[in-house]
PDB file of N, CA and C in Angstrom:
ATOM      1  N   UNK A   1     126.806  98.107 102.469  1.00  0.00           N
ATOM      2  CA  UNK A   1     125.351  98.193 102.525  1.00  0.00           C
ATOM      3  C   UNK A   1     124.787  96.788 102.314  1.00  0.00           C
ATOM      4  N   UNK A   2     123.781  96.144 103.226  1.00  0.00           N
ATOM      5  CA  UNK A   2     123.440  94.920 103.278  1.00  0.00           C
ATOM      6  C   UNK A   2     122.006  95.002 102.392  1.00  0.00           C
ATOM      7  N   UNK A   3     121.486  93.991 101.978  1.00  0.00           N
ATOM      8  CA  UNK A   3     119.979  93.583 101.289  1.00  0.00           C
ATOM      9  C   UNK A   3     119.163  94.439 101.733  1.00  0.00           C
ATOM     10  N   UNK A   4     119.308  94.177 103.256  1.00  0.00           N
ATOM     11  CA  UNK A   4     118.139  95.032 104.379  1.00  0.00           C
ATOM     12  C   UNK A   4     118.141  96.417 103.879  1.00  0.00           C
ATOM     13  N   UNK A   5     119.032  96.994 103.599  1.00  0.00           N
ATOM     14  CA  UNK A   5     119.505  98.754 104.074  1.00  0.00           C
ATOM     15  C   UNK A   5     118.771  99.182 102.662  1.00  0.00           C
ATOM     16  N   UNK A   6     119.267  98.297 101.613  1.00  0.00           N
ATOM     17  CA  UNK A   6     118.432  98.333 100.048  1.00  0.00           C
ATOM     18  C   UNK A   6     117.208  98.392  99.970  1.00  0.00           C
ATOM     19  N   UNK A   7     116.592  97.737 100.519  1.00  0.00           N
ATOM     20  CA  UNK A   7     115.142  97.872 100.295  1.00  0.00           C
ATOM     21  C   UNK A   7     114.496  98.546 101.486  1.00  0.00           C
ATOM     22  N   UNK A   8     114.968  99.255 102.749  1.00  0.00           N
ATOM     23  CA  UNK A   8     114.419  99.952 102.822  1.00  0.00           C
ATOM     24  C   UNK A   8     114.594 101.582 101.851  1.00  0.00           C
ATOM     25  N   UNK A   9     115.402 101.602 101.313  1.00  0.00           N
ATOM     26  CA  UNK A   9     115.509 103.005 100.836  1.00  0.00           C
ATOM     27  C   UNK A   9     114.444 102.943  99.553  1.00  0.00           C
ATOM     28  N   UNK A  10     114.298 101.264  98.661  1.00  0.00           N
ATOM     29  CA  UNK A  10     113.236 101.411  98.198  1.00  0.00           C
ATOM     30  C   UNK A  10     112.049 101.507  98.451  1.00  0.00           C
ATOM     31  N   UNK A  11     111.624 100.875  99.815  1.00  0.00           N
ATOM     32  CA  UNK A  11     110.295 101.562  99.904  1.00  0.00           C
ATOM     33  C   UNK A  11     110.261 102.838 100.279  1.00  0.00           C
ATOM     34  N   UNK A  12     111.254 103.509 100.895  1.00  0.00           N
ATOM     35  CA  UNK A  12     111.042 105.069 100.703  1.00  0.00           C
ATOM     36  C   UNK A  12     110.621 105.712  99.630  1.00  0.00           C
ATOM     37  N   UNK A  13     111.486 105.234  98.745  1.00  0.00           N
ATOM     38  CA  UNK A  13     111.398 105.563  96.972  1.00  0.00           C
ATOM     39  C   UNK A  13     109.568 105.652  96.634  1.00  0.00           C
ATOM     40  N   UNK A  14     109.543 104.314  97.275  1.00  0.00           N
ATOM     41  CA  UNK A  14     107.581 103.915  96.241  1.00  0.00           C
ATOM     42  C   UNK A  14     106.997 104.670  97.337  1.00  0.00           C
ATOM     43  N   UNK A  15     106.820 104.892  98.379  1.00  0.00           N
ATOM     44  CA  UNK A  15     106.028 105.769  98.993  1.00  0.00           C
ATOM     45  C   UNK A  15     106.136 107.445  98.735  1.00  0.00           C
ATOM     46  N   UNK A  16     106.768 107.688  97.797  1.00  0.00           N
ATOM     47  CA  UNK A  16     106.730 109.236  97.493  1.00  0.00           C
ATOM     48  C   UNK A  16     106.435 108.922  95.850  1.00  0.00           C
ATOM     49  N   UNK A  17     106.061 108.555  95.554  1.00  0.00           N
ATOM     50  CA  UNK A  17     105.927 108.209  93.940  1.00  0.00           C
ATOM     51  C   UNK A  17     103.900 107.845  94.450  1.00  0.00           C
ATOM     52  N   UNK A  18     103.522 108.900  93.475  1.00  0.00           N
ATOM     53  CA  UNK A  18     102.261 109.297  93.546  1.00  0.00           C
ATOM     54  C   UNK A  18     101.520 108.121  93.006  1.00  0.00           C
ATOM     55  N   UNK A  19     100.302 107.295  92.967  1.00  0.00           N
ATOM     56  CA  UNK A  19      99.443 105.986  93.124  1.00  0.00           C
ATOM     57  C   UNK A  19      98.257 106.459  91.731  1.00  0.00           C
ATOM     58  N   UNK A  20      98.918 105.756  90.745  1.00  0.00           N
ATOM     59  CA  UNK A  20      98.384 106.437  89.349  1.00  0.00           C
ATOM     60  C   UNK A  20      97.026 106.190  88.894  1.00  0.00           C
ATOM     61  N   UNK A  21      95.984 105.654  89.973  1.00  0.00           N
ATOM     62  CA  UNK A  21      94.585 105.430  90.281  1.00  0.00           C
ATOM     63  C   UNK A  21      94.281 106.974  90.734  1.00  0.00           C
ATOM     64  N   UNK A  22      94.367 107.654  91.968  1.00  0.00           N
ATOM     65  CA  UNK A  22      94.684 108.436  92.577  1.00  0.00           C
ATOM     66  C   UNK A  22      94.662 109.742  91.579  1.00  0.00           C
ATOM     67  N   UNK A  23      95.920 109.408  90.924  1.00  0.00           N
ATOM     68  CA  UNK A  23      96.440 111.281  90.085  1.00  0.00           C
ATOM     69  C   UNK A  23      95.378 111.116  88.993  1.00  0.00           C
ATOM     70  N   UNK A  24      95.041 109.916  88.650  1.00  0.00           N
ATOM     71  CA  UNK A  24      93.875 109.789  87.013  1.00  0.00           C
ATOM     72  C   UNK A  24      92.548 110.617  87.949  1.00  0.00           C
ATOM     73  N   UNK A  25      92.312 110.091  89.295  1.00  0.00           N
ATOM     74  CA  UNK A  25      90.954 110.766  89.064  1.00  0.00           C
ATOM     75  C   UNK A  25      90.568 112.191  89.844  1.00  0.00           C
ATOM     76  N   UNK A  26      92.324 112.699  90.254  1.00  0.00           N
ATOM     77  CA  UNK A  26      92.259 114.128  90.614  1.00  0.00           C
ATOM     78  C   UNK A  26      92.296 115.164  89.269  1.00  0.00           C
ATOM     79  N   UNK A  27      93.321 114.542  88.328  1.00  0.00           N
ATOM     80  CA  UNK A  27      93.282 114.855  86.721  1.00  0.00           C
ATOM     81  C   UNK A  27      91.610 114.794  86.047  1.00  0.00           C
ATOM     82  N   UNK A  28      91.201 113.843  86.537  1.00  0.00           N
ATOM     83  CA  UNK A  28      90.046 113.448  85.447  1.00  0.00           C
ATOM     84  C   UNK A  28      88.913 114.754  86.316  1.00  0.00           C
ATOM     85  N   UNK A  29      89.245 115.015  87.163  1.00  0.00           N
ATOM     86  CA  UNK A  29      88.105 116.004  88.199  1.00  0.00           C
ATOM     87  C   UNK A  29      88.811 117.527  87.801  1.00  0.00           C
ATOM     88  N   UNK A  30      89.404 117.732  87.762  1.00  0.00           N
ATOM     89  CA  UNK A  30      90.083 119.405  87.326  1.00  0.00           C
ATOM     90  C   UNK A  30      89.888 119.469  86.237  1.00  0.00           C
ATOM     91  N   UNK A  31      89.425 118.451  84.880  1.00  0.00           N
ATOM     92  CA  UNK A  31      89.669 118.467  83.408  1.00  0.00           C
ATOM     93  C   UNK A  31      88.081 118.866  83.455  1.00  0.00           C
ATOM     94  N   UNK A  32      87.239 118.154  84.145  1.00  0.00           N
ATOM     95  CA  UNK A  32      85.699 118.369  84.212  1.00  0.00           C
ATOM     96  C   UNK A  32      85.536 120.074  84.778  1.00  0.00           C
ATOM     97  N   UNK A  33      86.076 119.964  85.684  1.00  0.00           N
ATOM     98  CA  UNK A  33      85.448 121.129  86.685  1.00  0.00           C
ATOM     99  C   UNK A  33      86.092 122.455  85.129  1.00  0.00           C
ATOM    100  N   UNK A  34      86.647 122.586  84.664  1.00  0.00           N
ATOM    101  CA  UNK A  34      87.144 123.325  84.009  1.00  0.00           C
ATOM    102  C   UNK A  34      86.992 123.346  82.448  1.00  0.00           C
ATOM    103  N   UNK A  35      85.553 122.899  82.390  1.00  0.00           N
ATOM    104  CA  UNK A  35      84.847 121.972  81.164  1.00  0.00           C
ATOM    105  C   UNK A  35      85.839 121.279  79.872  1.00  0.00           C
ATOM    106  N   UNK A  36      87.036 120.488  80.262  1.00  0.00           N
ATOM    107  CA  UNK A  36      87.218 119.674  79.427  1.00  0.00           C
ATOM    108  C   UNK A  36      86.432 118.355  79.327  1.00  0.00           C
ATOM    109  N   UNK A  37      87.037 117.655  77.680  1.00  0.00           N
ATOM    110  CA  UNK A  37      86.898 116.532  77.704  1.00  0.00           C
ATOM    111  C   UNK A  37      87.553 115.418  78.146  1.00  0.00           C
ATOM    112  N   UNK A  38      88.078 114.894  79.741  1.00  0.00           N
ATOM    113  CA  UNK A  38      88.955 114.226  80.596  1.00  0.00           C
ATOM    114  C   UNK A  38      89.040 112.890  79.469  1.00  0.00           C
ATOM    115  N   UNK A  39      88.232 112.138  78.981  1.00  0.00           N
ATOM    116  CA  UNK A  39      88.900 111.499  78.344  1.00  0.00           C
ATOM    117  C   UNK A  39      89.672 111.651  76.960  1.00  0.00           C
ATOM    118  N   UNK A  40      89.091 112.647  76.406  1.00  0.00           N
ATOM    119  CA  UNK A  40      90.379 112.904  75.187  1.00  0.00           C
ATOM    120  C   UNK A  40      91.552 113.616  75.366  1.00  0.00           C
ATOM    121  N   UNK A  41      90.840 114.696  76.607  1.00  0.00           N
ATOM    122  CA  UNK A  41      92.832 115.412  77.182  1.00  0.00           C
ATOM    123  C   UNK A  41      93.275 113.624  77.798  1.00  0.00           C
ATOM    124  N   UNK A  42      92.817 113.389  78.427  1.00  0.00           N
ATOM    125  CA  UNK A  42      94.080 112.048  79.076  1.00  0.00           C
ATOM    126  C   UNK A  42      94.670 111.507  77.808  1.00  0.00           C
ATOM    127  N   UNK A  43      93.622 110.866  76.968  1.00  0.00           N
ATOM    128  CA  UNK A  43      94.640 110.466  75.411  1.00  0.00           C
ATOM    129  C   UNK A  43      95.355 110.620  75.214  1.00  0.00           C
ATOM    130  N   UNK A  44      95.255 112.422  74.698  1.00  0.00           N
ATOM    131  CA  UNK A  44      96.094 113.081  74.440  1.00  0.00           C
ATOM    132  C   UNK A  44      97.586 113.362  74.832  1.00  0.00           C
ATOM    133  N   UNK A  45      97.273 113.332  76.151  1.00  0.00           N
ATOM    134  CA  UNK A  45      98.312 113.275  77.176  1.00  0.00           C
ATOM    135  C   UNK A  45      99.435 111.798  77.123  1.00  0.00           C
ATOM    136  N   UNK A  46      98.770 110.873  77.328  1.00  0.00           N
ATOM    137  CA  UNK A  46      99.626 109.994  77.531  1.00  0.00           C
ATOM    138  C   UNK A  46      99.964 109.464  75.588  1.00  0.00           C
ATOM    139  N   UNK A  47      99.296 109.385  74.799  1.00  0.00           N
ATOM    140  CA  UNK A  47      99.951 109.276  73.240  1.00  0.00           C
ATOM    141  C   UNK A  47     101.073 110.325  73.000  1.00  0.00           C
ATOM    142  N   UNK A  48     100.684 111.509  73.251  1.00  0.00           N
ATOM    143  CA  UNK A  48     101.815 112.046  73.107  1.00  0.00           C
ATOM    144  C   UNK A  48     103.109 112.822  73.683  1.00  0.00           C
ATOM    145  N   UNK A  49     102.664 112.602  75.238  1.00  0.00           N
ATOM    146  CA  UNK A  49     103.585 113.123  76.513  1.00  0.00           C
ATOM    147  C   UNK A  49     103.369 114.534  76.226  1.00  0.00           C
ATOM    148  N   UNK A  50     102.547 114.950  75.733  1.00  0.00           N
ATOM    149  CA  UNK A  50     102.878 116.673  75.922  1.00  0.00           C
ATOM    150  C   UNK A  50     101.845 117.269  76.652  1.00  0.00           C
ATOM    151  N   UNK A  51     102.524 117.716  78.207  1.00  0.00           N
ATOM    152  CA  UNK A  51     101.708 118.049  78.922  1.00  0.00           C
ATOM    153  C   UNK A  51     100.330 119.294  79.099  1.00  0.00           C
ATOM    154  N   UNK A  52     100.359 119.904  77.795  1.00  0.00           N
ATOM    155  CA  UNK A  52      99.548 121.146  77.806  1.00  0.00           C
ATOM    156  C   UNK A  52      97.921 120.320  77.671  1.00  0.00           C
ATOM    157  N   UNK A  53      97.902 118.877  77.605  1.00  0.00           N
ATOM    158  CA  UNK A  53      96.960 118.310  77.420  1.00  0.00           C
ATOM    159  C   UNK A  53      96.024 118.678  78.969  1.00  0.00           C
ATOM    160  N   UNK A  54      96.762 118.978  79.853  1.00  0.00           N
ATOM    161  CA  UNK A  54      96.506 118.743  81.400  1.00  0.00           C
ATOM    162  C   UNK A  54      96.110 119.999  81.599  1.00  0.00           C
ATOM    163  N   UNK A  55      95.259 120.674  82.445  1.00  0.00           N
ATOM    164  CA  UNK A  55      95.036 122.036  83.027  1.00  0.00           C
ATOM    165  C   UNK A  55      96.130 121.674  84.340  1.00  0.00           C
ATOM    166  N   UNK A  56      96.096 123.047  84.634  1.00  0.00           N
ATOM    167  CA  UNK A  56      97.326 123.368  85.704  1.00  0.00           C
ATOM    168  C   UNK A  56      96.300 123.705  86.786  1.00  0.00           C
ATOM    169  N   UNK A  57      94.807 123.596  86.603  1.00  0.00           N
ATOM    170  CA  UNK A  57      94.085 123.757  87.552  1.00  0.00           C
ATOM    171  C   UNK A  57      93.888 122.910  88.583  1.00  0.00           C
ATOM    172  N   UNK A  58      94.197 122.805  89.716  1.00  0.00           N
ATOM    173  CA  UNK A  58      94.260 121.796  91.055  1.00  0.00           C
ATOM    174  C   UNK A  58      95.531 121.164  91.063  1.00  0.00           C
ATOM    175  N   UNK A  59      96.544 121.939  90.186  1.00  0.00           N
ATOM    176  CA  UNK A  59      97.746 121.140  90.055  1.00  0.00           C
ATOM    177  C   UNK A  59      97.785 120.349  89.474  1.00  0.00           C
ATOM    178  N   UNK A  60      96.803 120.066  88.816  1.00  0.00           N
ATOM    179  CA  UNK A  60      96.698 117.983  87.784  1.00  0.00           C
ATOM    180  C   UNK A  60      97.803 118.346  86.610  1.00  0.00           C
ATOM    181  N   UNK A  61      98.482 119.176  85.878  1.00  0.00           N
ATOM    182  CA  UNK A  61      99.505 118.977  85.130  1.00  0.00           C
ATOM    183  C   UNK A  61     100.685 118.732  85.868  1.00  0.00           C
ATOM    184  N   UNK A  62     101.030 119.122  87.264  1.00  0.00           N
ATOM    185  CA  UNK A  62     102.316 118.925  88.018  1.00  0.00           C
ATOM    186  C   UNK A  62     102.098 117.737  88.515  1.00  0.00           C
ATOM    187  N   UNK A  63     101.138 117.324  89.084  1.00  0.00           N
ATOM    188  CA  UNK A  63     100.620 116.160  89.580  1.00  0.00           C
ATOM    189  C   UNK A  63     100.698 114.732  88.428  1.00  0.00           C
ATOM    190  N   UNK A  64     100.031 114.963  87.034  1.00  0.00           N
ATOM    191  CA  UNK A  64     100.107 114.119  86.447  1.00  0.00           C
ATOM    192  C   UNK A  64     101.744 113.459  85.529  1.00  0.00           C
ATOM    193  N   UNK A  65     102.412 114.639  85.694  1.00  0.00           N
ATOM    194  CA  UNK A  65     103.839 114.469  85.182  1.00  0.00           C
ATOM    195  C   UNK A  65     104.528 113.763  86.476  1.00  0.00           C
ATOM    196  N   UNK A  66     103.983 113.512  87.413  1.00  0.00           N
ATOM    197  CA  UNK A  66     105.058 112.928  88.209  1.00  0.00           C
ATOM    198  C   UNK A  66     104.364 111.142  88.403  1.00  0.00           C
ATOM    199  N   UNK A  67     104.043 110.578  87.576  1.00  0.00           N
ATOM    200  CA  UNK A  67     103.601 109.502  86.966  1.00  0.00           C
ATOM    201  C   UNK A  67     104.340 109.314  85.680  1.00  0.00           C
ATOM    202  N   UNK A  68     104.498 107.857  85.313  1.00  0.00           N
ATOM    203  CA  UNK A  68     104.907 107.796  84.175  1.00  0.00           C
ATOM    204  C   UNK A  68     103.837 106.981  83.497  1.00  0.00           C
ATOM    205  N   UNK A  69     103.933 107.719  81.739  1.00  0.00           N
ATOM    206  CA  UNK A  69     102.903 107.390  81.163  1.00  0.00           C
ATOM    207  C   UNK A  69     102.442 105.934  80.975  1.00  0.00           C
ATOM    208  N   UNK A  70     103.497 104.654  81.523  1.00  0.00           N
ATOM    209  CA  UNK A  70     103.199 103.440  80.743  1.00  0.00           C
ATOM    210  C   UNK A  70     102.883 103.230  82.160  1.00  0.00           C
ATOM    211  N   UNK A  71     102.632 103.678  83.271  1.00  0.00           N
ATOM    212  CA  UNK A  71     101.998 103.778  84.381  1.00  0.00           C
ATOM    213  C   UNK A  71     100.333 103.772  84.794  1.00  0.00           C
ATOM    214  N   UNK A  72     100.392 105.040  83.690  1.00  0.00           N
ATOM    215  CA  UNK A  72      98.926 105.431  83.248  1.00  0.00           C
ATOM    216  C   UNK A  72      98.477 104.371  82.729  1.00  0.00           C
ATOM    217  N   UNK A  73      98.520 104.354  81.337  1.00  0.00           N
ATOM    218  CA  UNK A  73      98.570 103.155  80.581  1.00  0.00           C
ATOM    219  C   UNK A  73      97.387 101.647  81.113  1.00  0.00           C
ATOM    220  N   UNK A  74      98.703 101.378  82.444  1.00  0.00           N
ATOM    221  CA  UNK A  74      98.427 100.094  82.815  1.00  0.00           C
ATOM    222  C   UNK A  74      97.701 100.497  84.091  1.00  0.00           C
ATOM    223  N   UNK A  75      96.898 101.784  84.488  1.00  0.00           N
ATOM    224  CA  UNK A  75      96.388 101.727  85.578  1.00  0.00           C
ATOM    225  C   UNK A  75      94.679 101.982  84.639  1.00  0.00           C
ATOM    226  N   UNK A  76      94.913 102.427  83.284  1.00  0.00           N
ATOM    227  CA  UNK A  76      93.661 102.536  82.636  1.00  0.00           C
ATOM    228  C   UNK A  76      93.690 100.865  81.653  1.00  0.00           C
ATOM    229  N   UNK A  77      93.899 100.439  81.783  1.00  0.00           N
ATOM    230  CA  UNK A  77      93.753  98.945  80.868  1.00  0.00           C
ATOM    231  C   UNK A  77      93.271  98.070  82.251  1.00  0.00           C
ATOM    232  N   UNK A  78      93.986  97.902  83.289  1.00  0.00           N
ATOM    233  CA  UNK A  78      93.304  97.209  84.351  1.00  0.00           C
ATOM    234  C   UNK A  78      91.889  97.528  84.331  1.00  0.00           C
ATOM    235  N   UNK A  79      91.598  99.025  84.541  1.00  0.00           N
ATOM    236  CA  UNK A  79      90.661  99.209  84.848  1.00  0.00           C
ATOM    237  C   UNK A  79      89.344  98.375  83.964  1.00  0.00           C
ATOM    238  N   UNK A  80      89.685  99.260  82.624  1.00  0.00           N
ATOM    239  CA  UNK A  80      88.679  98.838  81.308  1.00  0.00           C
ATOM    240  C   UNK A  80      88.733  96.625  81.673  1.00  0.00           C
ATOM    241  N   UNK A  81      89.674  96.013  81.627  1.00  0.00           N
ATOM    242  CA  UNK A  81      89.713  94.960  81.554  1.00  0.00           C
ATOM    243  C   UNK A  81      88.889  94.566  83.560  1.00  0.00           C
ATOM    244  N   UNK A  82      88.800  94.966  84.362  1.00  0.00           N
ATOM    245  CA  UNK A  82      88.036  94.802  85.528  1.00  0.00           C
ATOM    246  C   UNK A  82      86.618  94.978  85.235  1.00  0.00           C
ATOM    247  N   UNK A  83      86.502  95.929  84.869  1.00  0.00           N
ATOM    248  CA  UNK A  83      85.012  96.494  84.509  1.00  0.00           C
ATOM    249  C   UNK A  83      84.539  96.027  83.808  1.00  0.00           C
ATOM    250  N   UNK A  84      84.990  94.911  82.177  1.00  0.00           N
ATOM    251  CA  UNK A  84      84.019  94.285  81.534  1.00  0.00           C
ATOM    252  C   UNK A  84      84.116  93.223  82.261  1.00  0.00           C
ATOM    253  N   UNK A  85      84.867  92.049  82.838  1.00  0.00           N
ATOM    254  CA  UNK A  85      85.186  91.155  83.410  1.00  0.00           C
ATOM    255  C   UNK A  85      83.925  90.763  84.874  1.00  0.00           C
ATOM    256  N   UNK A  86      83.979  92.160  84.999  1.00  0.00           N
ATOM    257  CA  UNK A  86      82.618  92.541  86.305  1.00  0.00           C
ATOM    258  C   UNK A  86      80.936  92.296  85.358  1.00  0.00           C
ATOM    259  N   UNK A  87      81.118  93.018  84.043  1.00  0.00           N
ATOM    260  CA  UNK A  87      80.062  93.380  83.351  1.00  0.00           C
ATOM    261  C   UNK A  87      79.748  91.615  83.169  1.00  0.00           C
ATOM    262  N   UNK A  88      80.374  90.628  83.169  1.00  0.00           N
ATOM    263  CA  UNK A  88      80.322  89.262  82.547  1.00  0.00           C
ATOM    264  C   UNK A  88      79.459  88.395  83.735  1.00  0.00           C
TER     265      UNK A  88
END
């Protein structure tokens, strides 16, 4: 197997691996529609990996487990750090 043959099978890999911008704000929309509080279930969720934080409504608990939490993490710290950076 050459370099070439390697990385295409990795970008196969990253193109089925769900875009953790994406699953936060299909999660953050099923937590609302279903009157949670989306930002303290997400907390919840990613401090302590236990998925009952998530409704299973729109799929956002199957959906959000196929992310990894230090994923999350760094797709919500960009954000917060863009947005004051914008605010400046």
């Amino acid at each position: 197997m050459n370099n070439t043959d390697t990385q295409v099978i990795q970008s196969v890999k990253l193109a089925d691996q769900p875009n953790a911008a994406e699953v936060l704000q299909h999660v953050y929309s099923a937590l609302v529609e279903k009157g949670y509080d989306p930002i303290n279930q997400i907390v919840g969720y990613v401090m302590s990996g236990d998925p009952t934080y998530i409704t299973s409504h729109k799929n956002a608990r199957s959906l959000i487990m196929k992310v990894q939490r230090d994923e999350i993490l760094e797709e919500l710290m960009a954000a917060y750090v863009d947005s004051r950076l914008r605010d400046k």
